[in-house]
Protein backbone atom coordinates (compact mmCIF):
# COMPACT_ATOMS: atom_id res chain seq x y z
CA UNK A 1 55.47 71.58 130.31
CA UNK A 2 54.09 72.06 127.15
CA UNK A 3 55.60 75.47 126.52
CA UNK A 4 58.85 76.94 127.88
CA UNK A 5 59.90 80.30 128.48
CA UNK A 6 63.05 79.37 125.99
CA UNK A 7 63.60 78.77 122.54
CA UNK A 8 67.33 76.97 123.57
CA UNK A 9 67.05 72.96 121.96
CA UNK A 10 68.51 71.81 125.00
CA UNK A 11 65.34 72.68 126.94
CA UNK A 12 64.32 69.62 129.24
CA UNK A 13 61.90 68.02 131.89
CA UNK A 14 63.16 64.78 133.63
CA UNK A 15 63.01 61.90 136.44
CA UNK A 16 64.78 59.43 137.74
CA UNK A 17 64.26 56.75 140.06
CA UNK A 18 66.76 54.54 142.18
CA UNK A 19 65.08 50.62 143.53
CA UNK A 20 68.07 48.23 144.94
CA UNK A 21 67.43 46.00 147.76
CA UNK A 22 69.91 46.15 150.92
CA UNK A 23 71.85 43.14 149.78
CA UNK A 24 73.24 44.72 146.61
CA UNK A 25 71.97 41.84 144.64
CA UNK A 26 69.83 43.56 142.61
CA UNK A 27 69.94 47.62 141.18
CA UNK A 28 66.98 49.06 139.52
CA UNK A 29 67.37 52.62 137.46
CA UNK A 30 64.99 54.02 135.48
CA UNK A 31 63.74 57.18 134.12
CA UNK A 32 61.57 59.34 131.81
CA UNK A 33 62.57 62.71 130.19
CA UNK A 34 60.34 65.00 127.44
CA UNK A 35 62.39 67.72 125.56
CA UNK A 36 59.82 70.38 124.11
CA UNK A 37 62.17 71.99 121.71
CA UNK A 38 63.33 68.81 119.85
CA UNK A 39 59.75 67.01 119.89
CA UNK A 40 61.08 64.04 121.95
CA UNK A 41 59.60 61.77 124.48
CA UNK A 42 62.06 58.97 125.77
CA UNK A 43 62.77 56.42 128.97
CA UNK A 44 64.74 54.09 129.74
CA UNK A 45 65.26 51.22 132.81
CA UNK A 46 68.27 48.97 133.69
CA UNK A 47 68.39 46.44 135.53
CA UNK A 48 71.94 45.12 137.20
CA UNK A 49 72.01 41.34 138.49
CA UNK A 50 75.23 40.12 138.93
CA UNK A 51 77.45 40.91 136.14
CA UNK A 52 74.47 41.21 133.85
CA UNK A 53 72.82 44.66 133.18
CA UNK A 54 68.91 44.70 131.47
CA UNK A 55 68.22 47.36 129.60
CA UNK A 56 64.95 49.09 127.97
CA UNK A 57 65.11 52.32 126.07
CA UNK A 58 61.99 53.90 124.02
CA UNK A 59 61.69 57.01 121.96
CA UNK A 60 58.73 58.69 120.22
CA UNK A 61 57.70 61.72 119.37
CA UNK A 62 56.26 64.16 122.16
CA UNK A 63 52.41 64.25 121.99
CA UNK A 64 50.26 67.14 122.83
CA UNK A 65 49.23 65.38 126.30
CA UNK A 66 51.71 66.06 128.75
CA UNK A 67 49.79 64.60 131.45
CA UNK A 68 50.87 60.77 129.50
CA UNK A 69 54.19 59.28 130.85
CA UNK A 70 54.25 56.83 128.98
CA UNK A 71 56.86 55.76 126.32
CA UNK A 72 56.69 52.48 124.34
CA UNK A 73 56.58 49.47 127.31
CA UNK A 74 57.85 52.21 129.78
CA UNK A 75 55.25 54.27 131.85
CA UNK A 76 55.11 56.15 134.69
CA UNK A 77 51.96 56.92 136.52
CA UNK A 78 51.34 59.62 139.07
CA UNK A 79 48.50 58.24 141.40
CA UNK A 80 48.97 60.77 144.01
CA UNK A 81 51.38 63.62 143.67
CA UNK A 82 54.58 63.45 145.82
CA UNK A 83 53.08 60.41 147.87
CA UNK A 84 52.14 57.67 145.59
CA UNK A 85 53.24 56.69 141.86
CA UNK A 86 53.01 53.65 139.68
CA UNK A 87 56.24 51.97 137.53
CA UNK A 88 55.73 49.71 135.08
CA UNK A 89 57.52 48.14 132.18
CA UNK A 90 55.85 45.42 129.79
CA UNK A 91 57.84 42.20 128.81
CA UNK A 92 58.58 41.91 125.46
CA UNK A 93 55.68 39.56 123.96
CA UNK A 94 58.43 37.82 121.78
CA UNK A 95 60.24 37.03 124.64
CA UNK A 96 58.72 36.28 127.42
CA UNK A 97 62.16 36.23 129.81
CA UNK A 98 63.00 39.88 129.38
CA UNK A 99 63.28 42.71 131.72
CA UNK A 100 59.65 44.10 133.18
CA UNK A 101 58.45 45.51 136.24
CA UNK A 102 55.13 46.49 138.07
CA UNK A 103 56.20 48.56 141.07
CA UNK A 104 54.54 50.93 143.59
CA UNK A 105 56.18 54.24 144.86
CA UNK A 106 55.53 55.52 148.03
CA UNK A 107 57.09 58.69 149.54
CA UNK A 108 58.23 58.56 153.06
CA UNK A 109 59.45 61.74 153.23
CA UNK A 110 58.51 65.67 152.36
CA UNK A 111 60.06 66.61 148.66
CA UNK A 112 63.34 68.16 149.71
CA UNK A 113 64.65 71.17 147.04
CA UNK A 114 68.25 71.10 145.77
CA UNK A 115 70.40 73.72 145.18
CA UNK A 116 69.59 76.29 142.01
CA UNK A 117 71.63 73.72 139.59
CA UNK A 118 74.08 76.71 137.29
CA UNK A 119 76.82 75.73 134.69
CA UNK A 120 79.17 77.97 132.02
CA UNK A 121 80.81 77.08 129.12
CA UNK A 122 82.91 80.34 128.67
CA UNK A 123 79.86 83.37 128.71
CA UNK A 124 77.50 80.58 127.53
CA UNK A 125 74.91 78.57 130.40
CA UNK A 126 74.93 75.36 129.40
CA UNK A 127 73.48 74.02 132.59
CA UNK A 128 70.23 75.64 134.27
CA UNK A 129 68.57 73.11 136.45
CA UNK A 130 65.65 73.27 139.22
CA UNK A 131 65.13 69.93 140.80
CA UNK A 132 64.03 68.42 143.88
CA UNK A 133 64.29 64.91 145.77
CA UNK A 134 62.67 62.63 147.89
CA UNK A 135 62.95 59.27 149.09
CA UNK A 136 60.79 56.25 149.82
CA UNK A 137 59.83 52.77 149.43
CA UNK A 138 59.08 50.47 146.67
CA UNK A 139 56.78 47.59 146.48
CA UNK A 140 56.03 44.99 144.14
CA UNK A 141 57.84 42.66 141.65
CA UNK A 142 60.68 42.68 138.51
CA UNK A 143 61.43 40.10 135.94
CA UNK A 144 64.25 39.59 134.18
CA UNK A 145 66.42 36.21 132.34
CA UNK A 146 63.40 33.91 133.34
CA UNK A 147 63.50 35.10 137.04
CA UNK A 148 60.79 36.93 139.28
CA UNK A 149 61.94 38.86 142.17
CA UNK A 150 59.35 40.24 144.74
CA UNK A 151 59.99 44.00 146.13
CA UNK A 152 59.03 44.33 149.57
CA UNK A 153 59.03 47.77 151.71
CA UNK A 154 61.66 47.10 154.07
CA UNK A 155 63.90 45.29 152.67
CA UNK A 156 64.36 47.76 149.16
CA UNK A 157 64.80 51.24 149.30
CA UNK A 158 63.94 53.78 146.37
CA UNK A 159 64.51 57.10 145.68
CA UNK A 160 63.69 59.21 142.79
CA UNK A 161 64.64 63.14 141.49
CA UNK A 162 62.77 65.98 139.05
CA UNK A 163 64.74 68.19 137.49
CA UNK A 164 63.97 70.72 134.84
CA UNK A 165 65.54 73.55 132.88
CA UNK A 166 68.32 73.49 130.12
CA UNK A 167 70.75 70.66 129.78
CA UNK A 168 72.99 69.84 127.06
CA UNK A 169 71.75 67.01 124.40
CA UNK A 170 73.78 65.22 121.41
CA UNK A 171 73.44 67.06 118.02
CA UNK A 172 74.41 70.70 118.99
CA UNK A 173 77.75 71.50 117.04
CA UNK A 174 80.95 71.67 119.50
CA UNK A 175 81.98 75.47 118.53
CA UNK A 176 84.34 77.90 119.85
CA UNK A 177 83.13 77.65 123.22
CA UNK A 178 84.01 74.03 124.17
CA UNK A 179 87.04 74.18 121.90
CA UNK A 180 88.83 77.34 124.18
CA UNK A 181 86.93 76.28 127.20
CA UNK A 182 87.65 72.93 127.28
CA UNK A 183 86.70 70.73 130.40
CA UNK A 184 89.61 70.07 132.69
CA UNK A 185 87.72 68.07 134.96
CA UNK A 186 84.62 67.52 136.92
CA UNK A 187 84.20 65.92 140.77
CA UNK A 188 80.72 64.99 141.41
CA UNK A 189 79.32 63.30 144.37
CA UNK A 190 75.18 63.16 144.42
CA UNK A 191 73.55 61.20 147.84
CA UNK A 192 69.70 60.71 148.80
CA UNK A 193 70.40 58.26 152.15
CA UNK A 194 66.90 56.94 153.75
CA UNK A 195 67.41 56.21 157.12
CA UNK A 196 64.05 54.76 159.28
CA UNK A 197 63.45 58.17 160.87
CA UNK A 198 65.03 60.95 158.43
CA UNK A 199 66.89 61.92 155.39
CA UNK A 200 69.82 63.21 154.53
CA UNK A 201 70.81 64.62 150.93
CA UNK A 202 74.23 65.86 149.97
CA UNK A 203 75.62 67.44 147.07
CA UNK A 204 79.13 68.60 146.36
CA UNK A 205 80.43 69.57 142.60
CA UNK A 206 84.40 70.85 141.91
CA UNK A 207 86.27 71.89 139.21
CA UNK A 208 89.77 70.41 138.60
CA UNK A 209 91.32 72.81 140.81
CA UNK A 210 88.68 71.61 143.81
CA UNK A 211 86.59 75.00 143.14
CA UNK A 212 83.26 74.39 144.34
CA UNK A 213 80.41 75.06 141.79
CA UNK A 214 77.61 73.35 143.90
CA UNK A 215 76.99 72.55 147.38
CA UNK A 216 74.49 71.20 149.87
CA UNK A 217 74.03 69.15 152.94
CA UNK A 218 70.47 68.99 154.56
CA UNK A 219 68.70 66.35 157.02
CA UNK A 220 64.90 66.03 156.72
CA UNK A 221 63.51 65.37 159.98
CA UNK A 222 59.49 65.00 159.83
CA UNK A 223 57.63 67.39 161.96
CA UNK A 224 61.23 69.49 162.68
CA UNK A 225 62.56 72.09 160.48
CA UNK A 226 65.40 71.12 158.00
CA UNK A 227 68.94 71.46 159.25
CA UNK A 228 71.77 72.21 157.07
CA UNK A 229 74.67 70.44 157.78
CA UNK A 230 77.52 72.83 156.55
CA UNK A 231 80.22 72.32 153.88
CA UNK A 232 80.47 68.48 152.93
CA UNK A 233 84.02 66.97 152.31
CA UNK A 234 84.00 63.48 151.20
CA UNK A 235 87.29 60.86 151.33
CA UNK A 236 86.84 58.24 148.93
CA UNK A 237 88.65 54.93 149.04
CA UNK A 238 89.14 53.84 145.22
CA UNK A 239 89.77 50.20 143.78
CA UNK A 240 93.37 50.35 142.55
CA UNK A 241 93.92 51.15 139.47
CA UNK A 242 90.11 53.02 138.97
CA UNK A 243 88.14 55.45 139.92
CA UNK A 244 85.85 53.15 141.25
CA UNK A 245 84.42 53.65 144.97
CA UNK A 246 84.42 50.72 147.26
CA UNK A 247 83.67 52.77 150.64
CA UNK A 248 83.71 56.44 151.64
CA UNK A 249 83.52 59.31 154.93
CA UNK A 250 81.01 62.06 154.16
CA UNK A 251 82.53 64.72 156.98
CA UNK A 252 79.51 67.00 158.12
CA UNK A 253 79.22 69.62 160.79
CA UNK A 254 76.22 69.92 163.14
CA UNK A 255 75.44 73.29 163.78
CA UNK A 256 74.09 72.85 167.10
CA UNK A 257 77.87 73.47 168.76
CA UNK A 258 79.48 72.77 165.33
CA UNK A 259 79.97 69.50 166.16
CA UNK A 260 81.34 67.29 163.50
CA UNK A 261 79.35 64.28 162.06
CA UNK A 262 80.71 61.55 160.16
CA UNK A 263 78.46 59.52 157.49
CA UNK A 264 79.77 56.22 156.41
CA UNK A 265 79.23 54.65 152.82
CA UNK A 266 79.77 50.95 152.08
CA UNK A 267 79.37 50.43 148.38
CA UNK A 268 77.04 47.49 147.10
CA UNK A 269 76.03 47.48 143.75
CA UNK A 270 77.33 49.81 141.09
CA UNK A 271 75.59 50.95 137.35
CA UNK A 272 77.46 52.97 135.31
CA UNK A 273 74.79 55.45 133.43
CA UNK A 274 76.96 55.31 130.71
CA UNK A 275 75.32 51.32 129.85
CA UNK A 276 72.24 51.57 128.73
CA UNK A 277 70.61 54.59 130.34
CA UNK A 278 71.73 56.78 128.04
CA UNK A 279 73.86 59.08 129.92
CA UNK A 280 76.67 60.91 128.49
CA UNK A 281 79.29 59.76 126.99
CA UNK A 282 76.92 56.55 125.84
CA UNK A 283 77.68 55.84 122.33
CA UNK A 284 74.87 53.64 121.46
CA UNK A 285 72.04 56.17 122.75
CA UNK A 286 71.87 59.24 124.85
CA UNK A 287 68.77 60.93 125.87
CA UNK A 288 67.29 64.19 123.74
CA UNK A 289 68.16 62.25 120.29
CA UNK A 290 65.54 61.26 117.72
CA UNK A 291 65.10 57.93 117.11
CA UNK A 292 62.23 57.94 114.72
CA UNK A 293 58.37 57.31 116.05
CA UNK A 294 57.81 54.36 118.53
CA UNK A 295 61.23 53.60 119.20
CA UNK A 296 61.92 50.73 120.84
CA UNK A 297 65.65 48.63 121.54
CA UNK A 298 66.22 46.37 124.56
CA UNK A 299 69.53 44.40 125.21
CA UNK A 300 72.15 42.99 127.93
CA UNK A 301 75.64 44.12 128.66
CA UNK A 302 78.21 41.86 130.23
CA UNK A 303 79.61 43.98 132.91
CA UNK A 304 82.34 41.74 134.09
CA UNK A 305 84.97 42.98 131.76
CA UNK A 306 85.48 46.92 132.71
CA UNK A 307 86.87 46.99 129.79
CA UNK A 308 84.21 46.10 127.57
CA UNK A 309 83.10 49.60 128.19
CA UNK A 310 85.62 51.98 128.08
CA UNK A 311 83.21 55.06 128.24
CA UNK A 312 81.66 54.18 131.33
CA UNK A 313 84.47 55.61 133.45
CA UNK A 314 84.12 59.16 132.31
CA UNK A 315 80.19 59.07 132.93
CA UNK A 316 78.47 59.26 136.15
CA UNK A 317 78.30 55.88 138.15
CA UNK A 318 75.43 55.35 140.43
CA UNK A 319 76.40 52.88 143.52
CA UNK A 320 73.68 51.40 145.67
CA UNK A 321 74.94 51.75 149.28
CA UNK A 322 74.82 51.42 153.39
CA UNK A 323 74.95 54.52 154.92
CA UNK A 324 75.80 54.92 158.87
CA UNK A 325 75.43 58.11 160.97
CA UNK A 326 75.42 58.05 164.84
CA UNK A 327 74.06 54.78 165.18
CA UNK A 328 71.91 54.81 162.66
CA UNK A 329 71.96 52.88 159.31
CA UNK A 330 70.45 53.85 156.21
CA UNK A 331 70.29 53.27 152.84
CA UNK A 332 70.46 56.02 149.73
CA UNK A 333 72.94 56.43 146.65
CA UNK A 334 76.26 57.62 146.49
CA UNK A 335 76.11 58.74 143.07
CA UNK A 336 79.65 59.89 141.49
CA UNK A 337 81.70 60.84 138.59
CA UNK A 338 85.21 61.61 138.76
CA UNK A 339 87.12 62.52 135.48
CA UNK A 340 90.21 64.54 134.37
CA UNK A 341 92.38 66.81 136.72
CA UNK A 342 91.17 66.93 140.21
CA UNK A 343 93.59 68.68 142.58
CA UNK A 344 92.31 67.78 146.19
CA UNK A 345 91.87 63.70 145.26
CA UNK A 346 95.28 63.66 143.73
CA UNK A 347 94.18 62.70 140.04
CA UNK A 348 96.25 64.58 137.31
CA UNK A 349 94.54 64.12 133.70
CA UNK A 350 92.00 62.28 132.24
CA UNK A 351 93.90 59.16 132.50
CA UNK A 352 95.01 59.32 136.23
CA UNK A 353 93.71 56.60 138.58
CA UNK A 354 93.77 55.54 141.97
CA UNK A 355 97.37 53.65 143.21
């Protein structure tokens, strides 16, 4: 979009995409975001091995072609819309070892649209989102720390999400508003699953009193018409002592008889957005903020010491995972934040955890 129907800063245009393969050994985020009221282009990519996490961010300033995707190493290349696209990231030339990719994108699946995304501070929208989602399958081959690993179709899974509208970026001042409306907490669960013959996406945001704000459950079934699957409730076994997900039930409804599905979710890799993808509360880089012209920073993070990164547990954490429903297993992200008061999981405050 190279003009908006807003003057508000916080005006944005975004993707992300999801790669892991079904073993959990490896977890692939990246995305690409252009904000037309600030004059910023930026991406990022992350890589999680082990206890290691890669990590490429670039900033520049927004150029007049909105067509290029392309930031620093990172690019993004749209071969054929909503069926085909092109990821790449190039190595560093100083070092030869670090994290770059050459991937192909291929939808599976119809783009599916998500709910009409809506969020106050007091009288204020902070929050006005359009996005959709679809999932598919990756192909091709990452490097990282002096390794190569191949991505075959089959054995990886990727998805990927577009949103656009007006979402909140570093440098606005605080004010009145989040002063007297302060956050009490926020419960967010966000789930493309692939499964071999359909997809399922569910959605389910709550206040800390367990007020839902946003909701959706919908299979995609090709050649059949979508079928929403009613009100989504979600029981989450924690890690002691975190807020960390090891497995979960995603309770659906059918609505052929109301009969009641259950989806299960078996954690396998986790990346906290917080690390080097420049999701809030990141305090090293967030999206939205200028860097200067050609931009570019690349590091590791040890993520074998929780508390190495103290922020990461009141960002969103995106878990690679094995989904199962009636037989069937899949493969998608349970994507989820949980911070501050938040009545129906038992959490009190911001510093509440599980037993």
């Amino acid at each position: 979009m190279k003009h908006v129907a807003t003057g508000d800063r916080n005006a944005y245009d975004r993707c992300i995409f999801h790669l892991f393969d079904h073993q959990g050994r490896a977890l692939l985020i990246l995305g690409l975001g252009v904000y037309p009221n600030t004059g910023v282009i930026d991406a990022y990519a992350t890589l999680r091995i082990g206890d290691t996490l890669h990590a490429v961010r670039a900033s520049d300033a927004l150029g007049e072609d909105r067509m290029d995707l392309g930031v620093g190493p990172l690019r993004i290349t749209v071969d054929e819309p909503l069926r085909r696209i092109r990821l790449t990231c190039a190595a560093d030339p100083d070092d030869p070892a670090s994290l770059s990719y050459d991937l192909t994108w291929t939808a599976d699946f119809p783009a599916l649209w998500e709910p009409h995304h809506l969020q106050h501070r007091g009288d204020r929208l902070t929050l006005e989102g359009r996005r959709f989602v679809q999932a598919g399958r990756p192909a091709g081959v990452i490097r990282a720390g002096g390794e190569e690993i191949t991505v075959t179709a089959g054995e990886w899974t990727a998805t990927r999400d577009r949103s656009w509208g007006v979402r909140p970026i570093p440098g606005e001042e605080r004010g009145r508003l989040e002063e007297e409306f302060a956050t009490e907490g926020f419960h967010w669960i966000w789930c493309p699953v692939h499964f071999d013959d359909r997809f399922l996406m569910v959605i389910a945001q709550e206040d800390a009193d367990g007020y839902r704000t946003l909701n959706d459950a919908t299979l995609v079934r090709p050649g059949s018409r979508d079928r929403q699957l009613g009100w989504p409730r979600t029981d989450i076994t924690y890690r002691s002592g975190t807020r960390h997900p090891e497995r979960a039930v995603i309770h659906l409804t059918d609505p052929d008889g109301h009969k009641p599905l259950e989806v299960g979710v078996q954690v396998l890799a986790s990346l906290p957005l917080a690390v080097g993808a420049g999701y809030p509360p990141a305090d090293d880089w967030q999206h939205g903020t200028w860097r200067g012209r050609d931009w570019t920073d690349r590091r590791s993070y040890d993520l074998s010491d929780p508390a190495a990164h103290p922020l990461a547990a009141y960002g969103v954490i995106d878990h690679a995972a094995r989904f199962t429903l009636e037989g069937r297993t899949g493969y998608g992200i349970f994507e989820h934040g949980s911070f501050g008061r938040h009545d129906p999981s038992g959490f009190t405050g911001f510093d509440s955890v599980a037993p």
